[in-house]
N, C-alpha and C. Protein backbone atom coordinates (compact mmCIF):
# COMPACT_ATOMS: atom_id res chain seq x y z
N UNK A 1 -17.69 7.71 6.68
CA UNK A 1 -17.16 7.25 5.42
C UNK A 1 -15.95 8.11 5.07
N UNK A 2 -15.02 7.52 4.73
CA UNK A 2 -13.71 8.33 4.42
C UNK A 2 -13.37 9.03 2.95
N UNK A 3 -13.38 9.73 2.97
CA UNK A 3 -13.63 10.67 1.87
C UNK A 3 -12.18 11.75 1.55
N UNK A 4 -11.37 11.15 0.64
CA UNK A 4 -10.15 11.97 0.20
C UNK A 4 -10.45 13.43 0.33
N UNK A 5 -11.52 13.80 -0.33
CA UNK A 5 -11.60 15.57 -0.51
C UNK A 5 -11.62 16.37 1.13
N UNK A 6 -12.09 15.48 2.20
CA UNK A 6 -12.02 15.96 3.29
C UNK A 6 -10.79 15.56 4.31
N UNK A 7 -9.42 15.28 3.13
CA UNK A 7 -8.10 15.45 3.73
C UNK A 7 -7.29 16.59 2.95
N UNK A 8 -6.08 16.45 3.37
CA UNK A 8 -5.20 16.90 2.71
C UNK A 8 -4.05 16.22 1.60
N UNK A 9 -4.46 14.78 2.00
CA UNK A 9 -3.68 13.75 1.51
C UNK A 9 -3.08 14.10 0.32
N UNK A 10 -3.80 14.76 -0.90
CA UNK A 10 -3.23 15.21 -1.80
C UNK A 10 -2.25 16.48 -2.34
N UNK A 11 -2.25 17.53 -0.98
CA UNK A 11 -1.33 17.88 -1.39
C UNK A 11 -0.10 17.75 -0.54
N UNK A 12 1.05 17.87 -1.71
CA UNK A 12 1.84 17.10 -1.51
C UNK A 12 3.34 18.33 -1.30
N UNK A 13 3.57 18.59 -0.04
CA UNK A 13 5.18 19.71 0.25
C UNK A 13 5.80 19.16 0.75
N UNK A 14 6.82 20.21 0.49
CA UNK A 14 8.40 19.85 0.97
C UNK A 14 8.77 19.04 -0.26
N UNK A 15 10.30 18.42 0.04
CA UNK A 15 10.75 17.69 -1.00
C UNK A 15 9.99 16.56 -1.00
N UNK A 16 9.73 16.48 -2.36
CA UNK A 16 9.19 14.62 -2.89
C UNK A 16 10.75 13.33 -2.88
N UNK A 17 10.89 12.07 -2.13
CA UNK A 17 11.65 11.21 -2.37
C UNK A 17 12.38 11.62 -3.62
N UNK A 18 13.75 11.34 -3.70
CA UNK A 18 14.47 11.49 -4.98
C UNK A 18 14.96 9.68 -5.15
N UNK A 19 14.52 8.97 -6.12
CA UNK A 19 15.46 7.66 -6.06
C UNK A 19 14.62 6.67 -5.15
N UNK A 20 13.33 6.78 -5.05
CA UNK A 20 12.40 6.09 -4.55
C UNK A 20 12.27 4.80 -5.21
N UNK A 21 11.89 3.66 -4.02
CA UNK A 21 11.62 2.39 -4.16
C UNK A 21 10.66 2.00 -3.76
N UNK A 22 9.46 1.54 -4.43
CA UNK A 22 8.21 1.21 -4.18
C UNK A 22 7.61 -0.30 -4.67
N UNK A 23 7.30 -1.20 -3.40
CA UNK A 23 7.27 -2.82 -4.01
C UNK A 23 6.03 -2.86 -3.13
N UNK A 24 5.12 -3.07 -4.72
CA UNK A 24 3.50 -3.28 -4.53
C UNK A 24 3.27 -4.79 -3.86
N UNK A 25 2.73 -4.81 -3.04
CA UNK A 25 2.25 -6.89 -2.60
C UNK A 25 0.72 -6.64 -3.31
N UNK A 26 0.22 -7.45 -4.12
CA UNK A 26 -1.00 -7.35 -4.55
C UNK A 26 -1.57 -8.80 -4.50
N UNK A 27 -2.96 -9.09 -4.08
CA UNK A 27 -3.41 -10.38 -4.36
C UNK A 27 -4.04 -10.82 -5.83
N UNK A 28 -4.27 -11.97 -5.32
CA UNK A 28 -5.14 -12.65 -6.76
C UNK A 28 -6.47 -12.92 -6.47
N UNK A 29 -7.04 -12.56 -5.16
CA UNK A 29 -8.60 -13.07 -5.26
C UNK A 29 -9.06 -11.20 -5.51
N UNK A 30 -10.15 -10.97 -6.32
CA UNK A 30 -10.99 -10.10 -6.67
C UNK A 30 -9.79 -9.05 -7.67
N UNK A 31 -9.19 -10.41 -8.96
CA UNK A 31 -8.38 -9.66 -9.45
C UNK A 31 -8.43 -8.51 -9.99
N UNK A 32 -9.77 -8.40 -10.97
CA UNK A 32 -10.27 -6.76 -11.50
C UNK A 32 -10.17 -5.86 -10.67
N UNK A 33 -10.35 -5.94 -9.50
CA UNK A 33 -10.48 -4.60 -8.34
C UNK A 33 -9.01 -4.16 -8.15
N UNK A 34 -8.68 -5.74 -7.74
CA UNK A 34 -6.86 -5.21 -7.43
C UNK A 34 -6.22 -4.59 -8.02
N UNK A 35 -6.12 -5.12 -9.57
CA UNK A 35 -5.61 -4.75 -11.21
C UNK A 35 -5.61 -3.43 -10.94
N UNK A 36 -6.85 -3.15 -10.73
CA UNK A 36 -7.15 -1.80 -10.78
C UNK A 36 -6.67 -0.84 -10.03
N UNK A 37 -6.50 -1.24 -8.67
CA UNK A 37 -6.02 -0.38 -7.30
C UNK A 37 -4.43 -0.33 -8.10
N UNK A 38 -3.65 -1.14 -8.12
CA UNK A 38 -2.23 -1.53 -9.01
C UNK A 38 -2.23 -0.45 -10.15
N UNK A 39 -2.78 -0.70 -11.00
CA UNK A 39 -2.52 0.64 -11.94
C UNK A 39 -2.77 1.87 -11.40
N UNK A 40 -3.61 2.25 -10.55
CA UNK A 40 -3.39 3.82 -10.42
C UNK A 40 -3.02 3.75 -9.28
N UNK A 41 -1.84 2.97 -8.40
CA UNK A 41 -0.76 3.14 -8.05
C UNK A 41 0.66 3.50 -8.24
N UNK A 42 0.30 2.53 -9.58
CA UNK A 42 1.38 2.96 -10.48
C UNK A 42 1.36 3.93 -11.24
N UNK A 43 0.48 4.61 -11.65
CA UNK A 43 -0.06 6.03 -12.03
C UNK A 43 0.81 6.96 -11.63
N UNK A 44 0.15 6.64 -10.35
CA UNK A 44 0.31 8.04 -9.21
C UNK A 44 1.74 7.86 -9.00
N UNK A 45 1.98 7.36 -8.81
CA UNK A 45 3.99 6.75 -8.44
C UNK A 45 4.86 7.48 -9.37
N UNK A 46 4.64 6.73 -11.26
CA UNK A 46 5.15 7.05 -12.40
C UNK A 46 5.10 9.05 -11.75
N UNK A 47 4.22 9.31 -11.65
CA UNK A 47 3.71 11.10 -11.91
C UNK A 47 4.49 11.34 -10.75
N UNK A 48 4.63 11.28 -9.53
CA UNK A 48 5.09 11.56 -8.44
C UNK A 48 7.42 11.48 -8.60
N UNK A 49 7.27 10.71 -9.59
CA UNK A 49 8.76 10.37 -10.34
C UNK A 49 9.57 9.33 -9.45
N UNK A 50 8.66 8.05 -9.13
CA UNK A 50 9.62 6.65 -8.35
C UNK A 50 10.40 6.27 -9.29
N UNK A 51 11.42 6.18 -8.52
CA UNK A 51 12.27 5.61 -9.67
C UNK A 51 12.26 3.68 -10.11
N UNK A 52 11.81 3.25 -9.46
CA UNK A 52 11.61 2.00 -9.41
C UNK A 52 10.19 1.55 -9.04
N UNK A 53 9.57 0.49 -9.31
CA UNK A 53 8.63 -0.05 -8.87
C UNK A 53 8.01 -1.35 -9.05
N UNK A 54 7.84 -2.55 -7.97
CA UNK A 54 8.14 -3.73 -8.25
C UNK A 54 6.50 -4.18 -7.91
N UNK A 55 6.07 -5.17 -8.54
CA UNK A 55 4.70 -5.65 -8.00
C UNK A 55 4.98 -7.43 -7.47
N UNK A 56 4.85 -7.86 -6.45
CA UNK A 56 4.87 -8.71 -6.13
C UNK A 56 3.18 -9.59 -5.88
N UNK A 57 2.77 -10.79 -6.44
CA UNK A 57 1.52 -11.40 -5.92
C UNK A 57 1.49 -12.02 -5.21
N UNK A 58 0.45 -11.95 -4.31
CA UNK A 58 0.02 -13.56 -3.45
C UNK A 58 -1.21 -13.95 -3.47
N UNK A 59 -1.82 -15.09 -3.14
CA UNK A 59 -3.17 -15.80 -3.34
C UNK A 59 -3.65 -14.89 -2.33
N UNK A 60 -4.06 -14.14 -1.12
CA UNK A 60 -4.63 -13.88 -0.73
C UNK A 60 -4.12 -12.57 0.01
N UNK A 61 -5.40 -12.15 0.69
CA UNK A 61 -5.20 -11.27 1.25
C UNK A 61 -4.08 -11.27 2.89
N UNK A 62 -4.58 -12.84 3.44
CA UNK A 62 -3.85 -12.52 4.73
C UNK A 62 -2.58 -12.99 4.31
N UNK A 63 -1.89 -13.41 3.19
CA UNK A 63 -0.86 -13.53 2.99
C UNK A 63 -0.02 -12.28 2.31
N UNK A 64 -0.19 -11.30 2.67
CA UNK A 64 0.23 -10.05 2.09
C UNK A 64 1.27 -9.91 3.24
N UNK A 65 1.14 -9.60 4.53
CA UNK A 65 2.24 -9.33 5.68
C UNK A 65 3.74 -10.49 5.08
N UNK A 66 3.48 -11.78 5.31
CA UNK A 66 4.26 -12.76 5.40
C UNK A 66 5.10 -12.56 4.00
N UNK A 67 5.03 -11.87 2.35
CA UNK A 67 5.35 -11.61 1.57
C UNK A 67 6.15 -10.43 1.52
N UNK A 68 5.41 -9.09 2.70
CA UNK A 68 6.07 -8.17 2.77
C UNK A 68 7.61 -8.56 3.52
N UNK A 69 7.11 -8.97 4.72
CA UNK A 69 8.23 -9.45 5.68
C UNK A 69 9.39 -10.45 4.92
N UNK A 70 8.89 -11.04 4.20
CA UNK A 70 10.17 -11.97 3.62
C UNK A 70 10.44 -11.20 1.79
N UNK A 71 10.56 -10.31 1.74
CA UNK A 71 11.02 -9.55 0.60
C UNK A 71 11.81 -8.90 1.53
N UNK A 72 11.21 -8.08 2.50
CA UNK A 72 12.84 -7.15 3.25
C UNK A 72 13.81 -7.94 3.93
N UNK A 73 13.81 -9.56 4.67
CA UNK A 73 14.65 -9.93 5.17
C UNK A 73 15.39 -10.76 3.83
N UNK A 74 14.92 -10.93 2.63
CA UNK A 74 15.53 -11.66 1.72
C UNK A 74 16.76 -10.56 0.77
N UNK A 75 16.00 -9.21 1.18
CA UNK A 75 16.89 -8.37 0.98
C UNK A 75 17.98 -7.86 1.56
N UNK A 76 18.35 -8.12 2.79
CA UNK A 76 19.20 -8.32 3.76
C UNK A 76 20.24 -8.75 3.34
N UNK A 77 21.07 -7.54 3.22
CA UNK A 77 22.86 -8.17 3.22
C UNK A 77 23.19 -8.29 1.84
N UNK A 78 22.16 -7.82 0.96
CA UNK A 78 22.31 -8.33 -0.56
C UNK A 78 22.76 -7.05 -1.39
N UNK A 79 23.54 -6.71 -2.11
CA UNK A 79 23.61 -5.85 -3.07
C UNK A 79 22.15 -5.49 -3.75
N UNK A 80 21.39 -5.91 -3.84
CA UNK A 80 20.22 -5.48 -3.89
C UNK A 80 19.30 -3.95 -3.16
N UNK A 81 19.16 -3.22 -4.23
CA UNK A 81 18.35 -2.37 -3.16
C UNK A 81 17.28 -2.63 -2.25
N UNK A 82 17.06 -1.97 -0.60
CA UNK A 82 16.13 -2.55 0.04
C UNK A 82 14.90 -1.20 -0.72
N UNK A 83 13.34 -1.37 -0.24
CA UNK A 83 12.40 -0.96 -0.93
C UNK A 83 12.33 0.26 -0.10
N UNK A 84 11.73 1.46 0.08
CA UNK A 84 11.87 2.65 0.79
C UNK A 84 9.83 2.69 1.71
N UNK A 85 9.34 1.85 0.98
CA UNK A 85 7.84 1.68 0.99
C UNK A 85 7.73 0.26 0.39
N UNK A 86 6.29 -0.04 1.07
CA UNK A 86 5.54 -1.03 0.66
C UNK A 86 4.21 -0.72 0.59
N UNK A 87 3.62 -1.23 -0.19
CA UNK A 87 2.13 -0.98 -0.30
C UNK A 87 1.27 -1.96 -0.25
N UNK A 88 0.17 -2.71 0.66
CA UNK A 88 -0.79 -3.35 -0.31
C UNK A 88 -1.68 -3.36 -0.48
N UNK A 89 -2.01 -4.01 -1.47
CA UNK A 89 -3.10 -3.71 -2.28
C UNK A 89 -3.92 -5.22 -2.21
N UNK A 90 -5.01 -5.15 -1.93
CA UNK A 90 -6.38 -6.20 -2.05
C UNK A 90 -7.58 -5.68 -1.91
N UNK A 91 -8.89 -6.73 -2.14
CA UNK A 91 -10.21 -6.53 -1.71
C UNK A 91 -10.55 -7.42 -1.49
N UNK A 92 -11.19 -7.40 -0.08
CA UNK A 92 -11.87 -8.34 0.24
C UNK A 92 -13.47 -8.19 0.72
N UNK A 93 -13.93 -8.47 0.06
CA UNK A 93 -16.11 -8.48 -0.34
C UNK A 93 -16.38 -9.35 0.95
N UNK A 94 -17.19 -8.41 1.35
CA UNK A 94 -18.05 -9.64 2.51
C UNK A 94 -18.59 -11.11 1.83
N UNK A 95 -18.81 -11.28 2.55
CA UNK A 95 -20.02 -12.87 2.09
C UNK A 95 -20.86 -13.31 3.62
N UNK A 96 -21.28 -14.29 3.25
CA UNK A 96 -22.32 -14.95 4.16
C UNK A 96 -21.67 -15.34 5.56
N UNK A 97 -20.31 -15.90 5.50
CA UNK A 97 -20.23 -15.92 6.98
C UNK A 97 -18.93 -15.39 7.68
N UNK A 98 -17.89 -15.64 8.69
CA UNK A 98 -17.52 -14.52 9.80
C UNK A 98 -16.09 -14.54 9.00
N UNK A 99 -16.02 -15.50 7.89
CA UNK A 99 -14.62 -15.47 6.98
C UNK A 99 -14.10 -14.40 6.74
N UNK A 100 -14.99 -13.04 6.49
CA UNK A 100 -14.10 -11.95 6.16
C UNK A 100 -14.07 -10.81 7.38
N UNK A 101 -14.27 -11.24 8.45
CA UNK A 101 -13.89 -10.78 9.41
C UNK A 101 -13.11 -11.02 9.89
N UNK A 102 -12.43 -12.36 10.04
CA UNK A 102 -11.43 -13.23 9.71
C UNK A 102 -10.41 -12.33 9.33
N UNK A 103 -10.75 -12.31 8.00
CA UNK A 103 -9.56 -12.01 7.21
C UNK A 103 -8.97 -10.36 7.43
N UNK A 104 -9.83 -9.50 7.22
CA UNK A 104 -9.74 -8.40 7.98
C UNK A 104 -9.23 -8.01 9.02
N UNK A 105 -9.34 -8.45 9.91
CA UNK A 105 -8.43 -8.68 11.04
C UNK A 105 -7.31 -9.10 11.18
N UNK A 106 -6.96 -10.03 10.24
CA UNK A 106 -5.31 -10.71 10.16
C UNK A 106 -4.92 -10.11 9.32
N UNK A 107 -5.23 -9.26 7.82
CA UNK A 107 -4.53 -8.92 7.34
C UNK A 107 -4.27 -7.06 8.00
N UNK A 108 -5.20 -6.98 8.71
CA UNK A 108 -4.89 -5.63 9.19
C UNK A 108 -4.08 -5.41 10.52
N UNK A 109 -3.99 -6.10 11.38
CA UNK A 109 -3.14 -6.77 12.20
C UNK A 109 -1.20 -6.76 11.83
N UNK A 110 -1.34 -7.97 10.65
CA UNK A 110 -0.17 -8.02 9.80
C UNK A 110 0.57 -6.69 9.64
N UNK A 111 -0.73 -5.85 8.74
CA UNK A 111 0.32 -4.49 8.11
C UNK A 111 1.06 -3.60 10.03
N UNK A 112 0.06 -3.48 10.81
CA UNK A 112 0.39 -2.85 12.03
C UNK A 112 1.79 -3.14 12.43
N UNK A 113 1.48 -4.75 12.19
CA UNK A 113 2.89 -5.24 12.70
C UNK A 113 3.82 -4.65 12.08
N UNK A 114 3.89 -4.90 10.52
CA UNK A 114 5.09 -4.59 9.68
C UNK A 114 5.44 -2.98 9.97
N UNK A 115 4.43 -2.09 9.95
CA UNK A 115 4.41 -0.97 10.16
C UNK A 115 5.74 -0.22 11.38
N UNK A 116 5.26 -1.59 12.63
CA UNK A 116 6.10 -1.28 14.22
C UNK A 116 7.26 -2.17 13.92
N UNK A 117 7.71 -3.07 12.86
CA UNK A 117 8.85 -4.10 12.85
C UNK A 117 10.14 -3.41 11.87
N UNK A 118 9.20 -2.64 10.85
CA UNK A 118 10.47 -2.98 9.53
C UNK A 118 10.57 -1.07 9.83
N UNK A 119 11.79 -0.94 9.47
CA UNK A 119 11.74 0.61 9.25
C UNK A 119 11.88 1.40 8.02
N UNK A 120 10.74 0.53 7.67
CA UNK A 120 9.98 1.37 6.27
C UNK A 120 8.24 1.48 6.46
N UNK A 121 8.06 1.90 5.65
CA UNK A 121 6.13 1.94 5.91
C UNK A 121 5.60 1.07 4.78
N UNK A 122 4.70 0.85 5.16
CA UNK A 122 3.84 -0.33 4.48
C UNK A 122 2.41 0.22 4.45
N UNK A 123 1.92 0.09 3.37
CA UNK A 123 1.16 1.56 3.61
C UNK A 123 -0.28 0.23 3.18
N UNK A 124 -1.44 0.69 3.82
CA UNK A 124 -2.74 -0.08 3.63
C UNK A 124 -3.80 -0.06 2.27
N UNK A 125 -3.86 -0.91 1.70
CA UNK A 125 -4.48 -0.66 0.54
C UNK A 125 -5.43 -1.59 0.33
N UNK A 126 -5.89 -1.87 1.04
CA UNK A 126 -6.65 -2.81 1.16
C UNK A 126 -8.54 -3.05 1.01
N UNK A 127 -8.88 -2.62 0.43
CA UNK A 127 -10.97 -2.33 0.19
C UNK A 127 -10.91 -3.43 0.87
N UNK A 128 -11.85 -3.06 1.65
CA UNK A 128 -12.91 -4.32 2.98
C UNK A 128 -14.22 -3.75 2.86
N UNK A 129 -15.06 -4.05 1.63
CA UNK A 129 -16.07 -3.50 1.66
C UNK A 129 -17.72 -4.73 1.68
N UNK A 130 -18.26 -4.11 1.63
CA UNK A 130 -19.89 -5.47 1.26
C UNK A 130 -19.52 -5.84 0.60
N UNK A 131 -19.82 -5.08 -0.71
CA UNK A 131 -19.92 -5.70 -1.93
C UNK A 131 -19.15 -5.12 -3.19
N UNK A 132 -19.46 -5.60 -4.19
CA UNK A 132 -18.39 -5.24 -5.79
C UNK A 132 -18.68 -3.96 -6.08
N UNK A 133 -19.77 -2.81 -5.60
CA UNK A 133 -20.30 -1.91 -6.49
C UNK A 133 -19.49 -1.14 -5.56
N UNK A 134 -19.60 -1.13 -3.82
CA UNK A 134 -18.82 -0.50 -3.12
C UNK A 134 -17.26 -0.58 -3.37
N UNK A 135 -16.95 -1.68 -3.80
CA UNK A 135 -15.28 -1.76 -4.42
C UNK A 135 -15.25 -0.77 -5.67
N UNK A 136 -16.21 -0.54 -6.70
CA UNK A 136 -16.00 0.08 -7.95
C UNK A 136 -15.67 1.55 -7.85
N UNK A 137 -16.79 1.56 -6.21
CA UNK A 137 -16.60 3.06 -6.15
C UNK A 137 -15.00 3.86 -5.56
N UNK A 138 -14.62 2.53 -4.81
CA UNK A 138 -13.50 3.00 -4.73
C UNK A 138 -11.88 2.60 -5.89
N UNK A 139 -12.39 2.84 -6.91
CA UNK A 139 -11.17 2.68 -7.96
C UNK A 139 -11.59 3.58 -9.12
N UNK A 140 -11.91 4.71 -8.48
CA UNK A 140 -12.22 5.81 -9.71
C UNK A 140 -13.30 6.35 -9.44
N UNK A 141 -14.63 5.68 -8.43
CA UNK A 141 -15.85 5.99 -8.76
C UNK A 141 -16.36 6.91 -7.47
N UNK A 142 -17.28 7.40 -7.20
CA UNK A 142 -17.18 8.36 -5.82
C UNK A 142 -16.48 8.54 -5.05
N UNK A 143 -16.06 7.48 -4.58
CA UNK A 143 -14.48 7.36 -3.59
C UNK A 143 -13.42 8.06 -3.93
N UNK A 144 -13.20 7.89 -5.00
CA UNK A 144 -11.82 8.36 -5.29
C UNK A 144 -10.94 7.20 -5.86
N UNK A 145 -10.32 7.11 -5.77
CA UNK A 145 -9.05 5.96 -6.46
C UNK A 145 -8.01 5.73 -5.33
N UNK A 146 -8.62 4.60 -4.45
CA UNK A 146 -7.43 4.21 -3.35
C UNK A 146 -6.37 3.56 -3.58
N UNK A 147 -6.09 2.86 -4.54
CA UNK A 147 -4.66 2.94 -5.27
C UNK A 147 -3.60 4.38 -5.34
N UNK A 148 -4.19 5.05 -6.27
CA UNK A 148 -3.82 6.71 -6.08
C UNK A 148 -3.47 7.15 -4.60
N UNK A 149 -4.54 6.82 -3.86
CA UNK A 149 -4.50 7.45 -2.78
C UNK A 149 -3.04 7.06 -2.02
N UNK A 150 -3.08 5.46 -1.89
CA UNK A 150 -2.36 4.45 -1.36
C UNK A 150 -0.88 4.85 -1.58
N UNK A 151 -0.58 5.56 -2.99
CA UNK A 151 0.47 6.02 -3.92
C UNK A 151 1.45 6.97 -3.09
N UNK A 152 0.54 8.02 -2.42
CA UNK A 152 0.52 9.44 -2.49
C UNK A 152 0.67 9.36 -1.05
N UNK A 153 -0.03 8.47 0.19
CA UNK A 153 0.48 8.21 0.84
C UNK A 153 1.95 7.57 1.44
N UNK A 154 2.53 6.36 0.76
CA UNK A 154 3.64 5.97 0.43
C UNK A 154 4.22 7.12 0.24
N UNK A 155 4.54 8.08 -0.49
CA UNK A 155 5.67 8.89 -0.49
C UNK A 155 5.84 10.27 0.50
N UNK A 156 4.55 10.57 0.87
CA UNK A 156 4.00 11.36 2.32
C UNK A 156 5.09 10.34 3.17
N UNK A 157 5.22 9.06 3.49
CA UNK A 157 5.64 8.26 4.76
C UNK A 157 7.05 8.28 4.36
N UNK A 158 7.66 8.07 3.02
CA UNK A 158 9.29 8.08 2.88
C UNK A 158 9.46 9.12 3.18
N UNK A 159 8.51 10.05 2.70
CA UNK A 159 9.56 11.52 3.39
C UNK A 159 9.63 12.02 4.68
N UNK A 160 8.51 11.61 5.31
CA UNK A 160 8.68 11.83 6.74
C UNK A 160 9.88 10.93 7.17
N UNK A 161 9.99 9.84 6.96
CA UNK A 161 11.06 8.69 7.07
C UNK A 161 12.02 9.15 6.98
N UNK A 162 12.59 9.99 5.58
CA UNK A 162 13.57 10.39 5.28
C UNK A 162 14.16 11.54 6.40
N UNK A 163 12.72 12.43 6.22
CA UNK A 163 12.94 13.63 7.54
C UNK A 163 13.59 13.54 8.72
N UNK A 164 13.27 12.19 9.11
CA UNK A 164 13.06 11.94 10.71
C UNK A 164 14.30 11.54 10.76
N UNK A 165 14.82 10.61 9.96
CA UNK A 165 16.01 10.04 10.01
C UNK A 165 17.31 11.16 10.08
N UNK A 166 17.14 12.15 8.60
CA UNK A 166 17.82 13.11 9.04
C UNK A 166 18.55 13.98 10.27
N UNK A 167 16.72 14.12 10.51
CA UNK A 167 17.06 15.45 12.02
C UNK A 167 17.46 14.14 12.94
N UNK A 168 17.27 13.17 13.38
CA UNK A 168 18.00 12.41 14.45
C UNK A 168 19.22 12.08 14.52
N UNK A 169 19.71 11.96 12.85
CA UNK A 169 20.92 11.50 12.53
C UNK A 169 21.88 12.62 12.88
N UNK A 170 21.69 13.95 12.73
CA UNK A 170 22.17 14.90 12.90
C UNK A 170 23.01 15.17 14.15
């Protein structure tokens, strides 16, 4: 079981992003959970000092990749800023049959892809748990707050991003 206190995830060196862009994909099925992952994303973001931050929805979970992917190519070529991170955010609850294995798989699949396609990070936020009580726990409740977490990761990945780009560019 994955357990924040037995990382380091939280603390956070070196320089933090200056002028950060962060565009949440969030769904609409198991909206309370999501809502929830979403605000203390945005929490953690606001505190961390993004300067921007956009929430985008979709009906579902495996439609989170296809939303990410067509926000950065729609941003293409545009006076528009492109996003520095992506995040998303869903839950998806088991049920009775192989549907959310299904889904799990394509939407985790998706982020991999985006992950190896776009050269930004897209960071996983996604609860794939049994049931609602195991989702509760992760939005504040034993778990920790994987929104937060999700947050804090995202800017861990711009800065390595930023890093990497640097020393190569050099």
């Amino acid at each position: 079981m994955a357990d924040v206190n037995k990382s380091n995830l939280n603390s956070l060196t070196g320089i933090l992003p200056k002028n950060a862009f962060v565009v949440l994909v969030k769904t609409e099925w198991n909206a309370d959970i999501v809502d929830e992952l979403e605000r203390g994303s945005i929490h953690k973001l606001k505190e961390l000092a993004v300067k921007k931050i956009m929430t985008v929805t979709v009906p579902g979970a495996v439609e989170i990749p296809f939303a990410i992917k067509n926000y950065w190519e729609y941003s293409t070529g545009k006076k528009k800023r492109k996003p520095d991170a992506f995040i998303a955010l869903g839950c998806v609850i088991r049920g009775g049959t192989p549907h959310f294995e299904y889904v799990c798989q394509a939407v985790t699949e998706g982020i991999v892809q985006l992950n190896l396609l776009l050269p930004v990070p897209t960071i996983f936020g996604v609860l794939t748990v049994d049931n609602e009580e195991q989702a509760k726990e992760r939005i504040g409740g034993a778990h920790g707050h994987k929104g937060e977490e999700a947050a804090t990761t995202a800017i861990k990945m711009i800065s390595l991003n930023q890093s990497l780009k640097s020393k190569i560019l050099k």
